[in-house]
N, C-alpha and C. Protein backbone atom coordinates (compact mmCIF):
# COMPACT_ATOMS: atom_id res chain seq x y z
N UNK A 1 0.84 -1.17 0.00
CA UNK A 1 0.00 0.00 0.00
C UNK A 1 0.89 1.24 0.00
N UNK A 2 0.53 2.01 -1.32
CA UNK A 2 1.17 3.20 -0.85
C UNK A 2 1.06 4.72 -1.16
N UNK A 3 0.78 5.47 -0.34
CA UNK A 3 0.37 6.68 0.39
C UNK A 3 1.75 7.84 0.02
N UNK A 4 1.00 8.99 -0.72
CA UNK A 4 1.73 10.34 -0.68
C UNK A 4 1.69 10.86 0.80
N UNK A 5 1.49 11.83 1.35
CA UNK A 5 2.06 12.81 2.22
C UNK A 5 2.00 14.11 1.86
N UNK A 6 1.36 15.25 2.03
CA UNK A 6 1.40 16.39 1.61
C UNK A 6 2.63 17.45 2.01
N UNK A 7 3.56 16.90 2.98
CA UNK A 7 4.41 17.40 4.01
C UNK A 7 5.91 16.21 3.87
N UNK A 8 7.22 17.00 4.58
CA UNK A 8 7.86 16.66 4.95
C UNK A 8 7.66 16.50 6.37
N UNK A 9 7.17 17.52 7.07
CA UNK A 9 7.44 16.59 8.38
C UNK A 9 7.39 15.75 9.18
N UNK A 10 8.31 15.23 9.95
CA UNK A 10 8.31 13.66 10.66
C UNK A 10 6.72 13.47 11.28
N UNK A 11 6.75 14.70 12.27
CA UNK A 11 5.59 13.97 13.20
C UNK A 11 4.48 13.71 12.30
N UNK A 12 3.33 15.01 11.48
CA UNK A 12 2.83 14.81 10.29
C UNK A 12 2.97 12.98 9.67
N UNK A 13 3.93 12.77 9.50
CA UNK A 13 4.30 11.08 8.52
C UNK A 13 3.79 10.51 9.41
N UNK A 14 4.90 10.18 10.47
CA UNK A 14 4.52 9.33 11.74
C UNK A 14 2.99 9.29 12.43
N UNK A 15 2.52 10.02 12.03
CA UNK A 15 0.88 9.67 12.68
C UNK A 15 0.04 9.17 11.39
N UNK A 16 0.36 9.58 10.29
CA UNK A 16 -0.46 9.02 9.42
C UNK A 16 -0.06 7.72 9.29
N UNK A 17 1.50 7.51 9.37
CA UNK A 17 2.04 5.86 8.73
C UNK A 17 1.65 4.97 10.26
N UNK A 18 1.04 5.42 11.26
CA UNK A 18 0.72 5.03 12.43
C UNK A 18 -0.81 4.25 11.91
N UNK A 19 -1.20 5.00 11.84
CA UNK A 19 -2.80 4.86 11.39
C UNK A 19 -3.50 3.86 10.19
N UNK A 20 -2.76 4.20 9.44
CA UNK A 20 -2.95 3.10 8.17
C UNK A 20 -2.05 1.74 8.53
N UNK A 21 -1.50 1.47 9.65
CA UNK A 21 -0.76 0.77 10.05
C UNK A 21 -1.51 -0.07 10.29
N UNK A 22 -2.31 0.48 11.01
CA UNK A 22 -3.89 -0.17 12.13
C UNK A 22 -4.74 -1.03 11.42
N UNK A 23 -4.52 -0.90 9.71
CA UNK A 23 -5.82 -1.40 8.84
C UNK A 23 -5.16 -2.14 7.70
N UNK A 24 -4.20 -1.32 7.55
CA UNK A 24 -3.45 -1.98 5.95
C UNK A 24 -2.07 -2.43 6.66
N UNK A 25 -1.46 -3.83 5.24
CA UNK A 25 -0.13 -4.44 5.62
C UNK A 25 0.75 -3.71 4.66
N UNK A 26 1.93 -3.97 4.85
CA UNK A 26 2.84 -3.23 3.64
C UNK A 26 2.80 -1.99 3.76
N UNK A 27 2.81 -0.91 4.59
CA UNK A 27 2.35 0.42 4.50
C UNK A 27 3.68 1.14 3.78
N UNK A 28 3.84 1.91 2.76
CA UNK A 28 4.99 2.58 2.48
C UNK A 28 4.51 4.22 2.36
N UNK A 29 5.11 4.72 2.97
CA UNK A 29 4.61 6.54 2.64
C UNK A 29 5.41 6.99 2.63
N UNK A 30 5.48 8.06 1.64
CA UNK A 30 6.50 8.98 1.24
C UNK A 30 5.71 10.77 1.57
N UNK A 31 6.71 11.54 1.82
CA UNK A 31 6.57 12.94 1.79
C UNK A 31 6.94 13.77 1.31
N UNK A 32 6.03 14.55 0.15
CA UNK A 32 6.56 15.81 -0.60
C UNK A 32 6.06 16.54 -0.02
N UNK A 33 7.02 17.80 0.01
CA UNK A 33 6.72 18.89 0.14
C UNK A 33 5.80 19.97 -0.99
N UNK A 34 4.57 20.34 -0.56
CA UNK A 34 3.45 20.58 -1.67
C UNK A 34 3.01 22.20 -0.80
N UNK A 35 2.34 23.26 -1.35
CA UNK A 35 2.35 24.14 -0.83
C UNK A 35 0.67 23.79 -0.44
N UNK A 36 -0.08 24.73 0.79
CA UNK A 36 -1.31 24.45 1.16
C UNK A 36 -2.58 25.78 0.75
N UNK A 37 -1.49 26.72 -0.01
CA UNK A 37 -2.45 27.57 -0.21
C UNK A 37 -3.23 28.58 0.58
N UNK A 38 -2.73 28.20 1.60
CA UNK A 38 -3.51 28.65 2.62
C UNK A 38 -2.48 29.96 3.82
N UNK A 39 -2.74 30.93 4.71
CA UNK A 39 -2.06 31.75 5.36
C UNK A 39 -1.13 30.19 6.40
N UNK A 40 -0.08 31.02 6.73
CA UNK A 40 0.91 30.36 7.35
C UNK A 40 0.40 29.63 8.95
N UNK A 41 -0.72 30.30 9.49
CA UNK A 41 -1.75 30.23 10.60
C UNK A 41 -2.87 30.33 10.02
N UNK A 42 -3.46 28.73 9.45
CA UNK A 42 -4.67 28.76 9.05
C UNK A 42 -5.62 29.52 10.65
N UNK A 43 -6.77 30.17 9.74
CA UNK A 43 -7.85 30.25 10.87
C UNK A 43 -9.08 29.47 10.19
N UNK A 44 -9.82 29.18 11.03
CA UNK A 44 -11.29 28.54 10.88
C UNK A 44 -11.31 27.63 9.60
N UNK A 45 -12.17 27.90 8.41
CA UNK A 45 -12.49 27.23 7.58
C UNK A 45 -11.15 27.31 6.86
N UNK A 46 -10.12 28.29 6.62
CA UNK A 46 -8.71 27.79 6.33
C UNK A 46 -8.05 26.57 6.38
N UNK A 47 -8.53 25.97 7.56
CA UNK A 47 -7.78 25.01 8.33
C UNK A 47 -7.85 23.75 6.94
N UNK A 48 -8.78 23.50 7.00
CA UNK A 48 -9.88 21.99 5.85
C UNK A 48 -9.28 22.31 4.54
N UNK A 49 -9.33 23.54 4.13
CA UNK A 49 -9.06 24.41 2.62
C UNK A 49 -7.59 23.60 2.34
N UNK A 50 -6.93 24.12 3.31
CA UNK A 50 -5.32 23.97 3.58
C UNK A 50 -5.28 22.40 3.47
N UNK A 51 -5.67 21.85 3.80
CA UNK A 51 -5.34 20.04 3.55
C UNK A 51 -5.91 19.40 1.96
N UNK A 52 -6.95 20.20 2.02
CA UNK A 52 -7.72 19.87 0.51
C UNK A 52 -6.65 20.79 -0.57
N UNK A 53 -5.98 21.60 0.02
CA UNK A 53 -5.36 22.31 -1.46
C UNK A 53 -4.00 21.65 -1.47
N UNK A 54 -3.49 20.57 -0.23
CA UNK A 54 -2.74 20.05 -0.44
C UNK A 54 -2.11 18.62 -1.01
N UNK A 55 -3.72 18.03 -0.92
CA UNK A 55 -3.95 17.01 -1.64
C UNK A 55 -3.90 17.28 -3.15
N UNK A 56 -4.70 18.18 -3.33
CA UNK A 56 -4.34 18.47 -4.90
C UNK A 56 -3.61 18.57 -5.75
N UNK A 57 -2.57 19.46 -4.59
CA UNK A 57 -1.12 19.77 -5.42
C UNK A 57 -0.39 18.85 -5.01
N UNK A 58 -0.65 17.70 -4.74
CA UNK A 58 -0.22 16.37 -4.13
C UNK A 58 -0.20 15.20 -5.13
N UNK A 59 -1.48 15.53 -5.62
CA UNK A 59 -1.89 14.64 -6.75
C UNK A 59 -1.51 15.39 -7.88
N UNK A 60 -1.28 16.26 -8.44
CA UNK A 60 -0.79 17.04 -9.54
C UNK A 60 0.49 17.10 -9.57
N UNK A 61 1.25 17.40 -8.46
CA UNK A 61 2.89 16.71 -8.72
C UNK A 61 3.18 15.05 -8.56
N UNK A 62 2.08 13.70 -8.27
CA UNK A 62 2.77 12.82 -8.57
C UNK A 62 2.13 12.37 -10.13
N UNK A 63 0.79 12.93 -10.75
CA UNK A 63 0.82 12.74 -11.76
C UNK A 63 1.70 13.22 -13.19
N UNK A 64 2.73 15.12 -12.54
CA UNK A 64 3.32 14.80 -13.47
C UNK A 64 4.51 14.07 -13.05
N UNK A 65 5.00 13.68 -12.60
CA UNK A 65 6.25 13.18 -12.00
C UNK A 65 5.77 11.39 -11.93
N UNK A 66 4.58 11.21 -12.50
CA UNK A 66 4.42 9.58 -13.02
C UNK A 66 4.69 8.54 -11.68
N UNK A 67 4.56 9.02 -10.91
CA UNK A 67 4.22 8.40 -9.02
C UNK A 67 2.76 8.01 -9.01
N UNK A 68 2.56 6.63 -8.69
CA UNK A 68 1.30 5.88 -8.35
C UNK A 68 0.68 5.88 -7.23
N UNK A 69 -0.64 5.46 -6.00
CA UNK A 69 0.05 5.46 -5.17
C UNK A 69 -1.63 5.04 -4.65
N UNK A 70 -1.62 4.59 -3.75
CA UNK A 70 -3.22 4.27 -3.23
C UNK A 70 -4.15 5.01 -3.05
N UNK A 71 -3.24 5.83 -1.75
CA UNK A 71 -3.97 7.03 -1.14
C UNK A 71 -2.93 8.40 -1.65
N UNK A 72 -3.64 9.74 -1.03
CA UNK A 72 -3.36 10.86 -1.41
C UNK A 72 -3.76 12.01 0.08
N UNK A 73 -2.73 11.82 0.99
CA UNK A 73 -3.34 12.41 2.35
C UNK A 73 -2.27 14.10 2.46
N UNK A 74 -2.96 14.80 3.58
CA UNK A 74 -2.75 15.57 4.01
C UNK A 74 -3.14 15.86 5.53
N UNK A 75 -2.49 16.85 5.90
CA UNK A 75 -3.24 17.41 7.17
C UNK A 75 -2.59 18.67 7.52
N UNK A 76 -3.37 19.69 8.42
CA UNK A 76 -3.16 21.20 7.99
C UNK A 76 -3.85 21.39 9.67
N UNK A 77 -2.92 21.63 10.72
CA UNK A 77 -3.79 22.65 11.56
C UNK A 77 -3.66 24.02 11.67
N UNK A 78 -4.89 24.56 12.68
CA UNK A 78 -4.95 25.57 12.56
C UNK A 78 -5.42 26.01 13.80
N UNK A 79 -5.77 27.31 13.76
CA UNK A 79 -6.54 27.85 15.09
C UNK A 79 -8.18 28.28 14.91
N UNK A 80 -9.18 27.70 15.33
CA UNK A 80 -10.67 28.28 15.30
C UNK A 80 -11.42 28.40 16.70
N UNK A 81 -12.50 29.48 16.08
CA UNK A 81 -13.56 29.69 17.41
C UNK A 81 -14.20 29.21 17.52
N UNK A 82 -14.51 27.61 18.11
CA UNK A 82 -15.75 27.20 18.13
C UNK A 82 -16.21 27.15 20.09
N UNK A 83 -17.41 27.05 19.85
CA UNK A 83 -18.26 26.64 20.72
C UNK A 83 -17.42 28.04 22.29
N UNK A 84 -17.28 28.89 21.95
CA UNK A 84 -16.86 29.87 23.11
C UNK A 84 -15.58 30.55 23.07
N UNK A 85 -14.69 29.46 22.55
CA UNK A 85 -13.40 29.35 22.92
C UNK A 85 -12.01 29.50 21.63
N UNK A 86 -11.15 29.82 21.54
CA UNK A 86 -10.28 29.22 20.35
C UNK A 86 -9.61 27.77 20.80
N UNK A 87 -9.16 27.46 19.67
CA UNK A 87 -8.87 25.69 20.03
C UNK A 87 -7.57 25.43 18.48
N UNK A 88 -6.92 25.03 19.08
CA UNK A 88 -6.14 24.49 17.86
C UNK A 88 -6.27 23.16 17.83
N UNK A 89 -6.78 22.89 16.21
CA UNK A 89 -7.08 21.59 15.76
C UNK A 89 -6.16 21.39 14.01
N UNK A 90 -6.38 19.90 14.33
CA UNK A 90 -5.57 19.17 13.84
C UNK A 90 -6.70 18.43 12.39
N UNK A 91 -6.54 18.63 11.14
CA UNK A 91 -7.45 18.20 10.33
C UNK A 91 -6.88 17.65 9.36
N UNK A 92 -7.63 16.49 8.98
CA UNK A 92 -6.78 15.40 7.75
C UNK A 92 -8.16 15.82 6.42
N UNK A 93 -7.16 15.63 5.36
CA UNK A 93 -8.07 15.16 4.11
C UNK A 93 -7.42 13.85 3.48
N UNK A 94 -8.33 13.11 3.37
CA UNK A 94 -7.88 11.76 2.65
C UNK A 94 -8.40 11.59 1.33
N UNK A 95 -8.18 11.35 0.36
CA UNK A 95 -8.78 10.75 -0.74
C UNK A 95 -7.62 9.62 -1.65
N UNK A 96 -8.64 8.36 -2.14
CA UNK A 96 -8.28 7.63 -2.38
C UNK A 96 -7.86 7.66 -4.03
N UNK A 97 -6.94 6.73 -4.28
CA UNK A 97 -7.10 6.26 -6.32
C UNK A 97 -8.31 6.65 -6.89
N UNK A 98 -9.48 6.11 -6.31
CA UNK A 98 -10.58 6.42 -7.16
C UNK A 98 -11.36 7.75 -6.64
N UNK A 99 -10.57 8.66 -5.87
CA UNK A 99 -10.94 10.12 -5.89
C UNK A 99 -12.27 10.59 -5.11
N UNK A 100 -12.11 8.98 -3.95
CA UNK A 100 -13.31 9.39 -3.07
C UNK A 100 -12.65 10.14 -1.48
N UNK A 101 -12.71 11.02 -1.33
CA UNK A 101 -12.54 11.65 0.01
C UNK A 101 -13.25 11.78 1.49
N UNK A 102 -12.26 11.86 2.18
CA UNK A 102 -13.13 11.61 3.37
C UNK A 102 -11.88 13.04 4.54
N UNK A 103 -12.81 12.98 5.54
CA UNK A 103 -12.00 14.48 5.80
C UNK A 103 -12.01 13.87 7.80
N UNK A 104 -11.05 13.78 8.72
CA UNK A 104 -10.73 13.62 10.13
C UNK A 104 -10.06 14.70 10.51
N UNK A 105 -10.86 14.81 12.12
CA UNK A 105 -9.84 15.81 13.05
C UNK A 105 -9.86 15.07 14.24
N UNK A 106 -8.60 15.62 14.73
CA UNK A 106 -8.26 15.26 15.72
C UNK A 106 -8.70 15.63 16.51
N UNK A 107 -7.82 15.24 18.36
CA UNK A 107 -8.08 16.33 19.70
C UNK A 107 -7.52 17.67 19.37
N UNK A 108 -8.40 18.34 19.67
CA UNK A 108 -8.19 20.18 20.01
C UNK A 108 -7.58 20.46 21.11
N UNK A 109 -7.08 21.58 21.30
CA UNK A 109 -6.76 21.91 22.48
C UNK A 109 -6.52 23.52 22.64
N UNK A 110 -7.35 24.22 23.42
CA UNK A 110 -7.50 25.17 23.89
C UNK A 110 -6.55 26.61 23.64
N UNK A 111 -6.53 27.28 23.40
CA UNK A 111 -5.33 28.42 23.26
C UNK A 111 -6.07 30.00 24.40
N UNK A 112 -5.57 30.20 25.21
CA UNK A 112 -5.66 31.33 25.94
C UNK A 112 -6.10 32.51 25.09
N UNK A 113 -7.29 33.30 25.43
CA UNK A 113 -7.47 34.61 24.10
C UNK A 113 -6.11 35.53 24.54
N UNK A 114 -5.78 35.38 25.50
CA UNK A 114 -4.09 36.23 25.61
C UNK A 114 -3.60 36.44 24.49
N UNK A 115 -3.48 35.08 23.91
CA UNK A 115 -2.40 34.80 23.17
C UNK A 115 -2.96 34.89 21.01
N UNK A 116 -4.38 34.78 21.34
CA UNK A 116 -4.85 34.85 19.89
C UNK A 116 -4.40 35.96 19.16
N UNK A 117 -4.21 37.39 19.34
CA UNK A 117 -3.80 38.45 18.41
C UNK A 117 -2.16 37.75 18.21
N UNK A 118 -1.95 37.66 18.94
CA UNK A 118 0.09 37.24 18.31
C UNK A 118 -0.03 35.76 17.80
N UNK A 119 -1.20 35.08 17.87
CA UNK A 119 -0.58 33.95 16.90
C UNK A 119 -1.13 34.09 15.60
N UNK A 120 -2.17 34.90 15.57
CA UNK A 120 -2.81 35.06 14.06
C UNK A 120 -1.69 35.96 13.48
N UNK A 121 -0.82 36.89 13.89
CA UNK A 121 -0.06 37.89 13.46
C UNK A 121 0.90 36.58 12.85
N UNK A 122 1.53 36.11 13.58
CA UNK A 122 2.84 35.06 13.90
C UNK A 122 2.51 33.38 12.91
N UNK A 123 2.61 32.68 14.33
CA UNK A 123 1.83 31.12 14.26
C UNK A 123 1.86 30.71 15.64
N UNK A 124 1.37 29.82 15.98
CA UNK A 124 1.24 29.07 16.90
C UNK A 124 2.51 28.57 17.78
N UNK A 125 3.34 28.42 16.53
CA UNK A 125 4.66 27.50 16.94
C UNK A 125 5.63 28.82 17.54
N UNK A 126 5.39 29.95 16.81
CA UNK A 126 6.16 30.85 17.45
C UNK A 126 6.20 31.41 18.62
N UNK A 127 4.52 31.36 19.07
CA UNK A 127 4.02 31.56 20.55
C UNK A 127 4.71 31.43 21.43
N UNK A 128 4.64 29.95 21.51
CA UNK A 128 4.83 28.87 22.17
C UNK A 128 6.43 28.36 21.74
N UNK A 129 7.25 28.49 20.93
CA UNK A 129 8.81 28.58 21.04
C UNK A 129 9.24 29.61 21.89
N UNK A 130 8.40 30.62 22.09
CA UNK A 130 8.47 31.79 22.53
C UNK A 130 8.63 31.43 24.28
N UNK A 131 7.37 31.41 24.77
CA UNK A 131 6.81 30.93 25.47
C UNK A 131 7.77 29.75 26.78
N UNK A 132 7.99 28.77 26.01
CA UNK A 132 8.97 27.99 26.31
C UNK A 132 10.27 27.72 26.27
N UNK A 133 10.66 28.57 25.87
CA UNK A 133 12.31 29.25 24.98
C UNK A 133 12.95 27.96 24.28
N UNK A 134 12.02 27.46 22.98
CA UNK A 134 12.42 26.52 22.70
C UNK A 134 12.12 26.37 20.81
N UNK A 135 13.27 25.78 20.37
CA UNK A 135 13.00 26.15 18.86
C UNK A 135 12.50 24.96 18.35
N UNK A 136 12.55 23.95 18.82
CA UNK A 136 12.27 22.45 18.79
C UNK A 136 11.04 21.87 18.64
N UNK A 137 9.70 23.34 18.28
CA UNK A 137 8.49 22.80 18.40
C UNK A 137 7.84 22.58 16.91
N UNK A 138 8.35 22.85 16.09
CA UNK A 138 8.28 21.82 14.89
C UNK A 138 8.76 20.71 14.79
N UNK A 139 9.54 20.02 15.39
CA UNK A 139 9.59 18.71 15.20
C UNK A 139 8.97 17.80 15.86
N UNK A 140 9.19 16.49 15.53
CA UNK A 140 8.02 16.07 15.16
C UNK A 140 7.12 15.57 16.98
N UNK A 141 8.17 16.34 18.09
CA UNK A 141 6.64 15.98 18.62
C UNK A 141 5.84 17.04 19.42
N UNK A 142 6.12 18.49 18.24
CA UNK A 142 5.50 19.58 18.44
C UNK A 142 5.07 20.60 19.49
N UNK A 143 4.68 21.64 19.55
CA UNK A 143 4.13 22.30 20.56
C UNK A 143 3.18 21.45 22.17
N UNK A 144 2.63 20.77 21.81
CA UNK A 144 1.52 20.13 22.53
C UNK A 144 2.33 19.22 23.11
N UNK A 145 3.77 19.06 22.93
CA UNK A 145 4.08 18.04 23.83
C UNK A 145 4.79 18.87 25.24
N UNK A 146 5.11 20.07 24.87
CA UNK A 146 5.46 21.10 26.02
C UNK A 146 4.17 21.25 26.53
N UNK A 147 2.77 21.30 26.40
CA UNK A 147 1.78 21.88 26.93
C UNK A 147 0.82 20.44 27.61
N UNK A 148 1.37 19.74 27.08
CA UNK A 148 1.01 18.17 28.05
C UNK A 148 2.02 17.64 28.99
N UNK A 149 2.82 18.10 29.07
CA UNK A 149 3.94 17.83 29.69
C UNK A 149 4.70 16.73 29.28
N UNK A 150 4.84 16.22 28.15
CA UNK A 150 5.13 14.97 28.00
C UNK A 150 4.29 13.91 27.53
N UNK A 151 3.15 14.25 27.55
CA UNK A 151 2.19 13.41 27.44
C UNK A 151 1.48 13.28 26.15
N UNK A 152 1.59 14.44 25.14
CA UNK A 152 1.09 13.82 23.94
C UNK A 152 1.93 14.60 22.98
N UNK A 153 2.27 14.05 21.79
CA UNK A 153 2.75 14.47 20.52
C UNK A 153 1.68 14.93 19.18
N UNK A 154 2.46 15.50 18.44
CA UNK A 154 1.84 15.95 17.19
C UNK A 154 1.86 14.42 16.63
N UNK A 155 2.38 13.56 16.93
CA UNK A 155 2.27 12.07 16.13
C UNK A 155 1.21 11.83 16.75
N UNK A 156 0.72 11.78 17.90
CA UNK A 156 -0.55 11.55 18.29
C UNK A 156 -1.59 12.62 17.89
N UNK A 157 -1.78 13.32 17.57
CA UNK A 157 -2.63 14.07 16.93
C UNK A 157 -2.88 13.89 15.77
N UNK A 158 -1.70 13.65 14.99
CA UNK A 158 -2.31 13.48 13.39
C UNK A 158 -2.84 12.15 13.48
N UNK A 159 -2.15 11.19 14.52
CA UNK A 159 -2.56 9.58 14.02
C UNK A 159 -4.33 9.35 14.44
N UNK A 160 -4.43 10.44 15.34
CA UNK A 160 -6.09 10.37 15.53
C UNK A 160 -7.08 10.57 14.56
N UNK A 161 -6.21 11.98 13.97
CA UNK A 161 -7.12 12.30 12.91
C UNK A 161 -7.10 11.52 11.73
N UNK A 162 -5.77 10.88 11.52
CA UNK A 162 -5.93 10.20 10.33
C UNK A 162 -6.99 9.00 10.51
N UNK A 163 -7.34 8.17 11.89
CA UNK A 163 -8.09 6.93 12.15
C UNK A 163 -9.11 7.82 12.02
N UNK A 164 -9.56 8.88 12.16
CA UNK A 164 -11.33 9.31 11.71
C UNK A 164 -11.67 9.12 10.55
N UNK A 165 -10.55 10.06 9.70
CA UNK A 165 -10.81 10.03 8.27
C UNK A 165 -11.24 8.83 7.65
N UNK A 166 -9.87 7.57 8.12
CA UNK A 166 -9.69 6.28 7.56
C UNK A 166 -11.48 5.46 8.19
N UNK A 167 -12.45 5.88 8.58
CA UNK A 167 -13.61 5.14 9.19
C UNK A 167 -14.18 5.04 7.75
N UNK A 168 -13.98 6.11 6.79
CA UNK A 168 -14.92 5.70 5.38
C UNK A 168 -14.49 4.87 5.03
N UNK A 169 -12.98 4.83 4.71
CA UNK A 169 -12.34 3.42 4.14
C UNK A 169 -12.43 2.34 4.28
N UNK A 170 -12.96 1.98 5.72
CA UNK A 170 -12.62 0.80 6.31
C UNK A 170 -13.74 -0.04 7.17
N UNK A 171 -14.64 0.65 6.15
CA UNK A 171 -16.35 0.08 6.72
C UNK A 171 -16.84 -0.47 4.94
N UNK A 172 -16.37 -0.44 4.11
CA UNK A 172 -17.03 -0.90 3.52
C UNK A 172 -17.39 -0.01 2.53
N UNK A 173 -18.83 -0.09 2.00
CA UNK A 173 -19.99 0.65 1.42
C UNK A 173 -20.54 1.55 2.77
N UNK A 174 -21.09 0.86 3.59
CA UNK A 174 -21.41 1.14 4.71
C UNK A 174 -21.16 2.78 5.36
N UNK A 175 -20.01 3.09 5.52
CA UNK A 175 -19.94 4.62 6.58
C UNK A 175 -19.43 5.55 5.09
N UNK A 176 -20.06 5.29 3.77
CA UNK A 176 -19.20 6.31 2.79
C UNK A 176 -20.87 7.45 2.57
């Protein structure tokens, strides 16, 4: 089985090649770097846009570049207002060979309104490198692992979202 990547980065891979792990044998995934179209700090409906524009240009550089491949994933977070609060979430787009899509998010997690004017200016990661005096929060086990203490990674975040997405896939006819 084998799976593009809209991204180079580790954690990003590592939760998706986590996930399809769970369902499919043989898993091979590769990662290009593809642009998302989207501001550098998606907000709100950005967030979804940003994974869907990266699938595209995902699938448009391995068709010209003559790369086959099962699936065609992405994932893009961002920061939104829902239900009171801002929350940074974690969102997959999946679509398969035959160009059926299915879209997962992960756990959210909360962002202080303190801090919302400087990360929409900035990003998230800068906040919080900031914050923690630490440059290390792009890799791969991201911001959220300083703010859990240890306790969860951006590999755990994407690998959640990727097992939502993967529920169309893997029911059949049934959950599409």
């Amino acid at each position: 089985m084998k799976i593009l990547i809209g991204t180079k980065n580790k954690g990003k891979i590592g939760g998706a090649k986590r996930a399809f792990e769970k369902y499919f044998k043989d898993v091979t995934i590769e990662g290009i770097s593809v642009e998302s179209e989207v501001a550098d700090q998606p907000v709100n409906d950005e967030i979804l846009q940003g994974a869907k524009n990266r699938v595209k240009n995902l699938k448009k550089y391995a068709e010209e570049n003559m790369i086959e491949a099962d699936f065609f994933v992405a994932m893009e977070s961002g920061i939104t207002d829902k239900f009171g609060t801002w929350l940074n979430l974690t969102t997959v787009y999946i679509e398969n060979k035959n160009e059926e899509g299915a879209v997962g998010f992960g756990p959210a997690y909360p962002i202080p309104d303190r801090y919302i004017d400087e990360v929409k200016k900035k990003e998230l990661s800068y906040v919080l490198a900031k914050l923690f005096e630490s440059k290390e929060l792009k890799a791969p086990q991201g911001g959220i692992f300083q703010l859990s203490h240890g306790q969860v990674t951006r590999i755990d975040l994407a690998e959640q979202a990727f097992l939502m997405a993967l529920t169309c896939f893997i029911n059949g006819g049934i959950w599409k």
